[in-house]
Protein backbone atom coordinates (compact mmCIF):
# COMPACT_ATOMS: atom_id res chain seq x y z
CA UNK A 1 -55.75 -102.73 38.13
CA UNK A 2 -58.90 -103.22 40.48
CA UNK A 3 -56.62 -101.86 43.34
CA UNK A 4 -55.78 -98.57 41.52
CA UNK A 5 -58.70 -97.92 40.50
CA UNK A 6 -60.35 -98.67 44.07
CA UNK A 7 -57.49 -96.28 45.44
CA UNK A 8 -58.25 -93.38 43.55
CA UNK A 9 -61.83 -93.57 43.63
CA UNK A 10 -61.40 -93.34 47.55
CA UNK A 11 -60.38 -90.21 47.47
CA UNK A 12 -61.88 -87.15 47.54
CA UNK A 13 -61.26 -85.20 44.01
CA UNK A 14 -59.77 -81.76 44.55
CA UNK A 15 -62.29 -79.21 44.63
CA UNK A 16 -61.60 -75.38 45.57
CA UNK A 17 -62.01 -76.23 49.57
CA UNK A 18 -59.12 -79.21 50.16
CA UNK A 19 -56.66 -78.57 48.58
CA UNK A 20 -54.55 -79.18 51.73
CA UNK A 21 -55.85 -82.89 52.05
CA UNK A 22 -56.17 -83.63 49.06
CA UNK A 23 -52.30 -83.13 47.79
CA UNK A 24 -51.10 -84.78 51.04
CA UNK A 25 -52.89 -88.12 49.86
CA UNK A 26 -51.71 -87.09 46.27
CA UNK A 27 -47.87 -87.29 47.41
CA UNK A 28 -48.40 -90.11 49.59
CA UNK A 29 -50.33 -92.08 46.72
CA UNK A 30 -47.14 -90.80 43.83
CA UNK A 31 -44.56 -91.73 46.49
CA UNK A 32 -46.34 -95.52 46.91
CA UNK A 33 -46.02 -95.55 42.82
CA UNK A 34 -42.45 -94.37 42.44
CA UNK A 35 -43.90 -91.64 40.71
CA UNK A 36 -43.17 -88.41 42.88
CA UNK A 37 -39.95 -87.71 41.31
CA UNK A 38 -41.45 -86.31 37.94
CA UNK A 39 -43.74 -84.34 39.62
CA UNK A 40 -42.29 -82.72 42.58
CA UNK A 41 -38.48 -84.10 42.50
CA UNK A 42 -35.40 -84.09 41.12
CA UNK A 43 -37.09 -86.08 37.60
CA UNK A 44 -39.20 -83.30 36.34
CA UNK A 45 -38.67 -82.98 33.18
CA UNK A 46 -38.10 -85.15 29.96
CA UNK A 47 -34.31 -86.48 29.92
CA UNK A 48 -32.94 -86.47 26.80
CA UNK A 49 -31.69 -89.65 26.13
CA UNK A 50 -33.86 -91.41 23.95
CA UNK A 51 -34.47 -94.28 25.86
CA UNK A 52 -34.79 -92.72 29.48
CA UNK A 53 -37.18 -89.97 27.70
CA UNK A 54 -39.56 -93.20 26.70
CA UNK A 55 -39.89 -94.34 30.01
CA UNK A 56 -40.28 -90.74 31.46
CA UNK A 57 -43.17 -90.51 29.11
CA UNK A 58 -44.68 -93.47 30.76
CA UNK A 59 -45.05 -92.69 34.24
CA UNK A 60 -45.68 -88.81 33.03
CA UNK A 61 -48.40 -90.02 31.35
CA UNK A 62 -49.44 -92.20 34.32
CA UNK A 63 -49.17 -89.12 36.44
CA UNK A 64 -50.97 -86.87 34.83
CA UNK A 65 -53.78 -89.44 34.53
CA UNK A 66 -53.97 -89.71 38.25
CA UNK A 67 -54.15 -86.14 38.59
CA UNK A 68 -56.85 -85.86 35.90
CA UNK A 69 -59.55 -87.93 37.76
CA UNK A 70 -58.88 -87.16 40.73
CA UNK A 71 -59.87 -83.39 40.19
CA UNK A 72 -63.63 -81.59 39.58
CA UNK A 73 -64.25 -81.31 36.47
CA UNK A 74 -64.22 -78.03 36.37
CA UNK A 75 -60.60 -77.66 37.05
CA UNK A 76 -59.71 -79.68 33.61
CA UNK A 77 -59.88 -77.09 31.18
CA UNK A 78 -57.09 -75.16 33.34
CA UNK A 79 -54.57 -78.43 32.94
CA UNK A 80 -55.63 -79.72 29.35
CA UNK A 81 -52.45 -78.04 27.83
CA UNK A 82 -49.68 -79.05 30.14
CA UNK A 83 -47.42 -80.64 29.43
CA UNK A 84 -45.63 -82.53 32.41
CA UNK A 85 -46.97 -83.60 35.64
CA UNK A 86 -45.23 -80.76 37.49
CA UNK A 87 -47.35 -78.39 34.98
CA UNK A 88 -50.38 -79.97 36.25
C-alpha cells in the first residue's frame, strides 16, 4: 500500500495546464495495474454477469479513486456523478 500511495503522490495532479503529461503517466500507471481496460479499452462498462459485474466494480472503483486524487480539487465537482471510470 506504501508503494501506491508513494506512486500517486509523485505525480503531478491534473490541473488546466498538463493535461498532456499528466494522462500519459495516468495510462502508463492503469496499464502497470491491469486497470486500463475499464477505462479506455475494450472493458468499459459493467458486464452483466453477476459475478464478472462484482469484480468490474472493484477495479472501477479502484480507478476512479486514482483519478480522484490525482486531480485539483476543483475539477471534482465536474466527476462526482459518474459513473464509470471512462465517465471520469
Amino acid at each position: 500500500m506504501a508503494d501506491f500511495i508513494s506512486t500517486l503522490n509523485s505525480v503531478e495532479k491534473f490541473n488546466a495546464n498538463n493535461y498532456g503529461s499528466w494522462s500519459k503517466k495516468m495510462q502508463y500507471y492503469f496499464l502497470s495495474q491491469e486497470l486500463w481496460d475499464i477505462i479506455g479499452g475494450s472493458d468499459t462498462t459493467p458486464p452483466t454477469d453477476v459475478e464478472a459485474a462484482k469484480i468490474w466494480k472493484v477495479k472501477a472503483g479502484k480507478a476512479i479513486f486514482v483519478l480522484s486524487i490525482t486531480i485539483e480539487d476543483e475539477f471534482l465537482q465536474r466527476i462526482k456523478n459518474a459513473k464509470t471510470p471512462k465517465e471520469v
